[in-house]
N, C-alpha and C. Protein backbone atom coordinates (compact mmCIF):
# COMPACT_ATOMS: atom_id res chain seq x y z
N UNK A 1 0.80 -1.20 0.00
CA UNK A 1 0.00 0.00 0.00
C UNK A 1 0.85 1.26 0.00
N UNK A 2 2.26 1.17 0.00
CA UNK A 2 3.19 2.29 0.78
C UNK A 2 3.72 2.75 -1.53
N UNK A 3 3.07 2.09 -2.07
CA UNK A 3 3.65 2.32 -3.74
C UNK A 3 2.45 3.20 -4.12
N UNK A 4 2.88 4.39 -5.52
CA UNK A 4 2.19 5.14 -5.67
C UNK A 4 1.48 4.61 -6.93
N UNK A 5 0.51 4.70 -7.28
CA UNK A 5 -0.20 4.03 -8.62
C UNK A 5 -0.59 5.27 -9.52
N UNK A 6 -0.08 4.85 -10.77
CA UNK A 6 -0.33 5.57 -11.53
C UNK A 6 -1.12 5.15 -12.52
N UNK A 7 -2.35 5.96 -12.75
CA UNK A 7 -3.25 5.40 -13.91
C UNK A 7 -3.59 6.27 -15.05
N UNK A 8 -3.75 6.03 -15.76
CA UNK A 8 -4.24 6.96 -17.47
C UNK A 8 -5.30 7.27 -17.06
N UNK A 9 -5.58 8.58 -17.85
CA UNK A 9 -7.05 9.08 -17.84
C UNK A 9 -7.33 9.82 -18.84
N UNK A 10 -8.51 10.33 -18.87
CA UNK A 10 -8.87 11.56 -20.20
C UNK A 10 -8.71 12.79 -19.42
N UNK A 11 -8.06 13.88 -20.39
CA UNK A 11 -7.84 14.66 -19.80
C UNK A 11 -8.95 15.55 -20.23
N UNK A 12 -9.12 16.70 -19.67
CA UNK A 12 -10.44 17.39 -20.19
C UNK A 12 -10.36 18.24 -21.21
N UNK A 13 -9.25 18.38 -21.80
CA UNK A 13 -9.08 19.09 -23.18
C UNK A 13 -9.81 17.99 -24.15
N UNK A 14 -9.94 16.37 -24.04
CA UNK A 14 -10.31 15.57 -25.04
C UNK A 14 -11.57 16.26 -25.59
N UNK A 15 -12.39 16.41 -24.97
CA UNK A 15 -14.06 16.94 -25.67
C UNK A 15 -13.86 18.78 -25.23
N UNK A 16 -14.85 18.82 -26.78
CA UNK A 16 -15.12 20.25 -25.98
C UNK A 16 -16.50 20.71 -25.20
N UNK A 17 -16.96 19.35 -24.60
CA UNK A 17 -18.32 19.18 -24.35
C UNK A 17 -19.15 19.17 -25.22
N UNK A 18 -20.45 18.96 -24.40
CA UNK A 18 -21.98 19.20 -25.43
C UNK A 18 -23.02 20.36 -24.66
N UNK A 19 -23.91 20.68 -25.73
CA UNK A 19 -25.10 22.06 -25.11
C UNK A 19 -25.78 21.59 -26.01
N UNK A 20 -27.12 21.12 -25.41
CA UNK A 20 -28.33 21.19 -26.64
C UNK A 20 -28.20 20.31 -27.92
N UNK A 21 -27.01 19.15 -27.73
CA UNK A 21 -27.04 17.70 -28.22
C UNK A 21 -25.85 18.88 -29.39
N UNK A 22 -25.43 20.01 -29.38
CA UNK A 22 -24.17 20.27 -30.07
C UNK A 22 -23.07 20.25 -29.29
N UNK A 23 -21.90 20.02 -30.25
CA UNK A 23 -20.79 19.53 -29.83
C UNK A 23 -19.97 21.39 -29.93
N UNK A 24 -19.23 21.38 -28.27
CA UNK A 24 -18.01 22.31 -28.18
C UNK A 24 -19.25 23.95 -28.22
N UNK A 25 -18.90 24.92 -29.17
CA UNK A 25 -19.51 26.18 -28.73
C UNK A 25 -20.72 26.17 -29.79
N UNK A 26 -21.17 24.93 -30.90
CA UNK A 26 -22.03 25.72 -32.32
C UNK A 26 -23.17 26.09 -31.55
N UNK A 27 -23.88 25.41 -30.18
CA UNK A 27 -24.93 25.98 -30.19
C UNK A 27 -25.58 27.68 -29.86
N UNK A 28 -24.04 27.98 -29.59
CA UNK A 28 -24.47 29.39 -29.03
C UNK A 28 -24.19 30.68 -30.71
N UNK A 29 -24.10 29.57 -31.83
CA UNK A 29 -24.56 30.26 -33.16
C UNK A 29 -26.21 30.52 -33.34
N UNK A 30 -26.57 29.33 -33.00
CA UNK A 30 -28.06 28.88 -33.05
C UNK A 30 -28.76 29.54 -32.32
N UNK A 31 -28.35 30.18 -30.88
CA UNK A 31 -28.84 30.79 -30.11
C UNK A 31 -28.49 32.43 -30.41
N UNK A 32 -27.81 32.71 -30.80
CA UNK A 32 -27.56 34.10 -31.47
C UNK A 32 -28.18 33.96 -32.60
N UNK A 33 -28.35 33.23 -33.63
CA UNK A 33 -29.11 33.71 -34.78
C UNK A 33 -31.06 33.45 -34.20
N UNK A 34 -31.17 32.88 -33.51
CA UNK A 34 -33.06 32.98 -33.00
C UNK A 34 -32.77 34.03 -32.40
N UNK A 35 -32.04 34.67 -31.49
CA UNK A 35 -32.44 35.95 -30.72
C UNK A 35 -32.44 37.20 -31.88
N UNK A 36 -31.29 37.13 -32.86
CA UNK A 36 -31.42 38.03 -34.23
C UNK A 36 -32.88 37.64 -34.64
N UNK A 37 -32.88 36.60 -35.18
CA UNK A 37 -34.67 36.49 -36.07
C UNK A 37 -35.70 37.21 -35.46
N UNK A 38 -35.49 36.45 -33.97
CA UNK A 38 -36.74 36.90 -33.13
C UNK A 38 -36.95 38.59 -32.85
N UNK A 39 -35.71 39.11 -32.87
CA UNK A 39 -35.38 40.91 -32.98
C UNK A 39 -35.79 41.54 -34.10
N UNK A 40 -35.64 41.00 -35.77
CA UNK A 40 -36.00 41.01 -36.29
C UNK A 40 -37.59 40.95 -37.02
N UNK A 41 -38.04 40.13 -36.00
CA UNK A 41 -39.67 39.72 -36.52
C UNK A 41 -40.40 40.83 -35.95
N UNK A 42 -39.97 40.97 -33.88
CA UNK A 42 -40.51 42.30 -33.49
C UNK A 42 -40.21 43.09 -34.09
N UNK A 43 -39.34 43.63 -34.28
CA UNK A 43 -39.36 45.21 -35.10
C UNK A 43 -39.79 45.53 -36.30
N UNK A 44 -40.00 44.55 -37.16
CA UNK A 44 -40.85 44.32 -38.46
C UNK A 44 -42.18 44.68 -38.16
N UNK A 45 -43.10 43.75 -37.29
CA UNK A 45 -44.18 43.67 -36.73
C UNK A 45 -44.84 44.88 -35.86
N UNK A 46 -43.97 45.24 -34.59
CA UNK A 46 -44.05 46.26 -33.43
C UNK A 46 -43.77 47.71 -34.17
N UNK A 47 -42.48 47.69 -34.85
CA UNK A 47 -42.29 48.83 -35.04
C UNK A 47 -42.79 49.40 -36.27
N UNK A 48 -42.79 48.44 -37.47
CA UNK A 48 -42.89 49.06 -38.30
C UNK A 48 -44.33 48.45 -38.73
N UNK A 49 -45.26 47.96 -37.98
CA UNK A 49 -46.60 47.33 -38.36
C UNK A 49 -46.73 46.57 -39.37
N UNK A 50 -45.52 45.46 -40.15
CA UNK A 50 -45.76 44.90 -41.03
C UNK A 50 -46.46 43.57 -41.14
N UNK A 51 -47.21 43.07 -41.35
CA UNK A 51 -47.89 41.63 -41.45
C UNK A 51 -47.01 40.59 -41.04
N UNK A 52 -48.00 39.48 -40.20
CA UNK A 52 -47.11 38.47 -39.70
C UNK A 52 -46.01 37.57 -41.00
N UNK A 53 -46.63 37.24 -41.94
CA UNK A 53 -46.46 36.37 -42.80
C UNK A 53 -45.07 36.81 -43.57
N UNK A 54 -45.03 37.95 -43.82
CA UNK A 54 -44.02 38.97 -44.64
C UNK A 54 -42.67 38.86 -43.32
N UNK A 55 -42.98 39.38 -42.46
CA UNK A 55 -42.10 39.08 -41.53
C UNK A 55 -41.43 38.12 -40.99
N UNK A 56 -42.29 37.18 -40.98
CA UNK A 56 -41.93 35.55 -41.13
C UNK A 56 -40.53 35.67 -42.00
N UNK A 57 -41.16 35.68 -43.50
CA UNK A 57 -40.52 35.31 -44.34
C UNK A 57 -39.18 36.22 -44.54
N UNK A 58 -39.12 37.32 -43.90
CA UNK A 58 -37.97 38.35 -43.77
C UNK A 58 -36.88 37.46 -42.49
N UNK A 59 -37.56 37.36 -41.56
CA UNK A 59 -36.46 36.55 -40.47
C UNK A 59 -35.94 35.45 -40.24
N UNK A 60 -36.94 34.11 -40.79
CA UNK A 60 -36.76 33.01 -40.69
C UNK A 60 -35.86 32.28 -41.00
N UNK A 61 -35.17 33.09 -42.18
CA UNK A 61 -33.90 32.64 -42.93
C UNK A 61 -32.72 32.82 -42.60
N UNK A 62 -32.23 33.53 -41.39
CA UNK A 62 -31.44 33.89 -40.63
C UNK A 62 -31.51 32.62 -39.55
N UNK A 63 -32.42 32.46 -39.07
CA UNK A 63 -32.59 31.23 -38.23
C UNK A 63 -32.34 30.34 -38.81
N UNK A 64 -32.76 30.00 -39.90
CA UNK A 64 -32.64 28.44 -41.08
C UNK A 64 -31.63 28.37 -41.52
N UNK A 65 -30.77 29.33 -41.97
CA UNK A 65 -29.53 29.32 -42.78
C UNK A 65 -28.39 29.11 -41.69
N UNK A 66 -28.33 29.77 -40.54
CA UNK A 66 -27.49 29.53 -39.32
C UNK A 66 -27.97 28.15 -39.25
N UNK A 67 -28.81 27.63 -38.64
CA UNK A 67 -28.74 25.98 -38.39
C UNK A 67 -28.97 25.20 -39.39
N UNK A 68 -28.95 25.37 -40.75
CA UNK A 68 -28.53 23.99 -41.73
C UNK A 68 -26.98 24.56 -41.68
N UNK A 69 -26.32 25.56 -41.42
CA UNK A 69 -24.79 25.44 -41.36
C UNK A 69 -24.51 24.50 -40.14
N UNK A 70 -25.05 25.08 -39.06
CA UNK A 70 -24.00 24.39 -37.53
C UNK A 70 -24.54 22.47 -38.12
N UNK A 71 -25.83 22.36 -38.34
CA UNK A 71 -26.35 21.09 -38.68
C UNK A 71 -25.45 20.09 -39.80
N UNK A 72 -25.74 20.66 -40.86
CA UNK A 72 -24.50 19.84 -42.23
C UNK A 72 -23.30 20.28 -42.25
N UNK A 73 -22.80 21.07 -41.35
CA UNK A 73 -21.27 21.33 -41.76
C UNK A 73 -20.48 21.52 -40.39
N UNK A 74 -20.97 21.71 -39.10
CA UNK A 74 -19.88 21.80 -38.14
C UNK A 74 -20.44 20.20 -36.86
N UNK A 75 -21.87 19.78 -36.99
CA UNK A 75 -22.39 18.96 -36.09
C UNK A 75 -21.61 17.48 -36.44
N UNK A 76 -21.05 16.65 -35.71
CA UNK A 76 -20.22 15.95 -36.04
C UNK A 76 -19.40 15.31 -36.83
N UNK A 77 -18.79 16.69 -37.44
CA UNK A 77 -17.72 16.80 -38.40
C UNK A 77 -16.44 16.81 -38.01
N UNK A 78 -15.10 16.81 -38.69
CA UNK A 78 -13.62 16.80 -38.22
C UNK A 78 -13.63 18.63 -37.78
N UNK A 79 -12.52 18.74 -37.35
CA UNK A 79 -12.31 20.28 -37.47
C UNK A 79 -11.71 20.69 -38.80
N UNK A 80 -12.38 21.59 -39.14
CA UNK A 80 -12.52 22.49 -40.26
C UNK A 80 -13.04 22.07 -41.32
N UNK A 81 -14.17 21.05 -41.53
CA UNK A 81 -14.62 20.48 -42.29
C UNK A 81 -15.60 21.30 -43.47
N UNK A 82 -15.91 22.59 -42.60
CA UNK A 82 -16.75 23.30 -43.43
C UNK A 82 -15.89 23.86 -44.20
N UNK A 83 -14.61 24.54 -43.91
CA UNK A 83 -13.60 25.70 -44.65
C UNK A 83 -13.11 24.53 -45.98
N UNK A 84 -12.86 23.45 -45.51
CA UNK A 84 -12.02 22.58 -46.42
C UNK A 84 -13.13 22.46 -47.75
N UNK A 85 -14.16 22.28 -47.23
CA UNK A 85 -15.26 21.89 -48.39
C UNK A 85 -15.23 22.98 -49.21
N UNK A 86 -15.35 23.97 -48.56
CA UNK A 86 -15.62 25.19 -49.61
C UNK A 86 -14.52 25.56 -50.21
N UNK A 87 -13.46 25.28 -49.83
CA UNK A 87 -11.96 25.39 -50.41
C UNK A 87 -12.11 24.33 -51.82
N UNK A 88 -12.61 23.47 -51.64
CA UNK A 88 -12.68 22.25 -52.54
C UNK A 88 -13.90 22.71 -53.49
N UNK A 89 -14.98 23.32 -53.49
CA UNK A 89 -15.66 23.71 -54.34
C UNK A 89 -15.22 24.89 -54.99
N UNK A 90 -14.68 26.06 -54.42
CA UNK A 90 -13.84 26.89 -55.23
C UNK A 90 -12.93 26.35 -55.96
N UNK A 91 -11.76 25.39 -55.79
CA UNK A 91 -10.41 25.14 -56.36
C UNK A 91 -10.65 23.70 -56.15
N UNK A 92 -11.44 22.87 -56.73
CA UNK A 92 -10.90 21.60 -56.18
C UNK A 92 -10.19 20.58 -57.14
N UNK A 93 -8.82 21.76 -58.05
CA UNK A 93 -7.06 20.92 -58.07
C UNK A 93 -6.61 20.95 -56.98
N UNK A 94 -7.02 22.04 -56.18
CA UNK A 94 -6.02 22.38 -54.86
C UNK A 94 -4.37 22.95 -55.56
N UNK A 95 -3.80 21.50 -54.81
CA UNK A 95 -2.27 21.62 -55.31
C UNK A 95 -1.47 21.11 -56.13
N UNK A 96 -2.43 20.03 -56.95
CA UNK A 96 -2.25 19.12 -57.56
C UNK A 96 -2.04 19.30 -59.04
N UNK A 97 -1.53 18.54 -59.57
CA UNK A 97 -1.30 18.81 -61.10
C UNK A 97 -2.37 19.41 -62.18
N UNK A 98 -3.12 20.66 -62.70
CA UNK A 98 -4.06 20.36 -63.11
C UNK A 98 -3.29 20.43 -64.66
N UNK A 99 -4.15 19.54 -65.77
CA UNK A 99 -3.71 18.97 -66.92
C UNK A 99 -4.37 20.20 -68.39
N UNK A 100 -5.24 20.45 -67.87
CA UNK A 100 -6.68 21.31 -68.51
C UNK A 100 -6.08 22.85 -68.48
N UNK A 101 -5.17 22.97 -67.82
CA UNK A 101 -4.69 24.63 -67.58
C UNK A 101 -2.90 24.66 -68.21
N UNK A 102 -2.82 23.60 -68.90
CA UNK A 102 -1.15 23.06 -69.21
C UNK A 102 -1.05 23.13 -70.56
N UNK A 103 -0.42 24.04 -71.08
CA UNK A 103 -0.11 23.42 -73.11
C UNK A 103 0.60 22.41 -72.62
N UNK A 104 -0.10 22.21 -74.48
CA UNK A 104 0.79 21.34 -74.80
C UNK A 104 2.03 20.83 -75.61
N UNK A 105 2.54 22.28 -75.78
CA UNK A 105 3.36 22.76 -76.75
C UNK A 105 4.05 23.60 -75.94
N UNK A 106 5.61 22.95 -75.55
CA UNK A 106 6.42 24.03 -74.67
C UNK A 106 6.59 25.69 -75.52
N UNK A 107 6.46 26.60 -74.32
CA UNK A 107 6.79 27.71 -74.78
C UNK A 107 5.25 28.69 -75.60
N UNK A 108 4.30 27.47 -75.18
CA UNK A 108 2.90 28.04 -76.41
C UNK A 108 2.40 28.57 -74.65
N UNK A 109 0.91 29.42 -74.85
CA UNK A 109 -0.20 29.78 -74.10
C UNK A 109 -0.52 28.69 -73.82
N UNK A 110 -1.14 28.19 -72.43
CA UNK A 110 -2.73 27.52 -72.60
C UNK A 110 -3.84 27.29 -72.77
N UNK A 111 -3.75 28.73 -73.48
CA UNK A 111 -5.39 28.94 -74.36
C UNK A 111 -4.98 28.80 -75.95
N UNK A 112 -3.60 28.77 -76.40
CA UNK A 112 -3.19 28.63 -77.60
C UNK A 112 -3.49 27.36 -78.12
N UNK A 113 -4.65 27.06 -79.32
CA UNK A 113 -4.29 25.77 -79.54
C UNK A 113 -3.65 25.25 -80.96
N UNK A 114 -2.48 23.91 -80.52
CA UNK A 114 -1.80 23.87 -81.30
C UNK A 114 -2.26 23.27 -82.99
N UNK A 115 -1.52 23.71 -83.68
CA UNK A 115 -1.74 23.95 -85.34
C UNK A 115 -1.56 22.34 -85.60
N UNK A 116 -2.90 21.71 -86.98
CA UNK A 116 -2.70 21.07 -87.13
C UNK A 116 -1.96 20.24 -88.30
C-alpha cells in the first residue's frame, strides 16, 4: 500500500463538451441567430406594423440558414470540415497537377491551340 499508482485518464481538453445535443460552442450560433430572427420579426411587426407572414418570411432565414450550417457542416464533423469543403468547391485541383490549364506545346499559351 506504501507504492504510488499511476493510472491513465482523459484529460479534459479531449471533448469540448456538449449544449443542446451540439458539440463544443455551435450551439451558441443557433442561439444568437433565434435571438437576431426573433429581434428582427418584433421590429418588423411592433415597429414598423408589417404583417405576420411577410415578416416571417424576412427573419426566418437567418434562423434556417445559421442551423442547416451548424447542422451539415460543423455537427459531427472533423475540425474544419466546413472551410475545407468550400476550399474544394472553389479550387478543387487544390495543389495538384491540373492537366486542362497546361499546353501542350512548350513555350505556347494555354489557351493557344496547337496547329494542325
Amino acid at each position: 500500500m506504501n507504492e504510488l499508482r499511476i493510472t491513465d485518464t482523459n484529460s479534459a481538453n479531449d471533448t469540448k463538451g456538449r449544449a443542446f445535443g451540439l458539440e463544443g460552442n455551435d450551439f451558441i450560433y443557433v442561439v444568437v441567430a433565434f435571438v437576431v430572427a426573433l429581434g428582427l420579426y418584433l421590429l418588423l411587426t411592433a415597429l414598423l406594423h408589417v404583417a405576420t407572414l411577410p415578416a416571417l418570411v424576412f427573419s426566418l432565414p437567418v434562423l434556417l440558414v445559421t442551423l442547416a450550417w451548424v447542422v451539415l457542416l460543423r455537427h459531427n464533423k472533423p475540425e474544419g470540415y466546413a472551410e475545407d469543403l468550400f476550399d474544394h468547391l472553389v479550387n478543387p485541383e487544390g495543389w495538384s497537377f491540373a492537366p486542362r490549364t497546361q499546353s501542350r506545346l512548350p513555350g505556347k499559351a494555354s489557351y493557344e491551340q496547337p496547329r494542325a
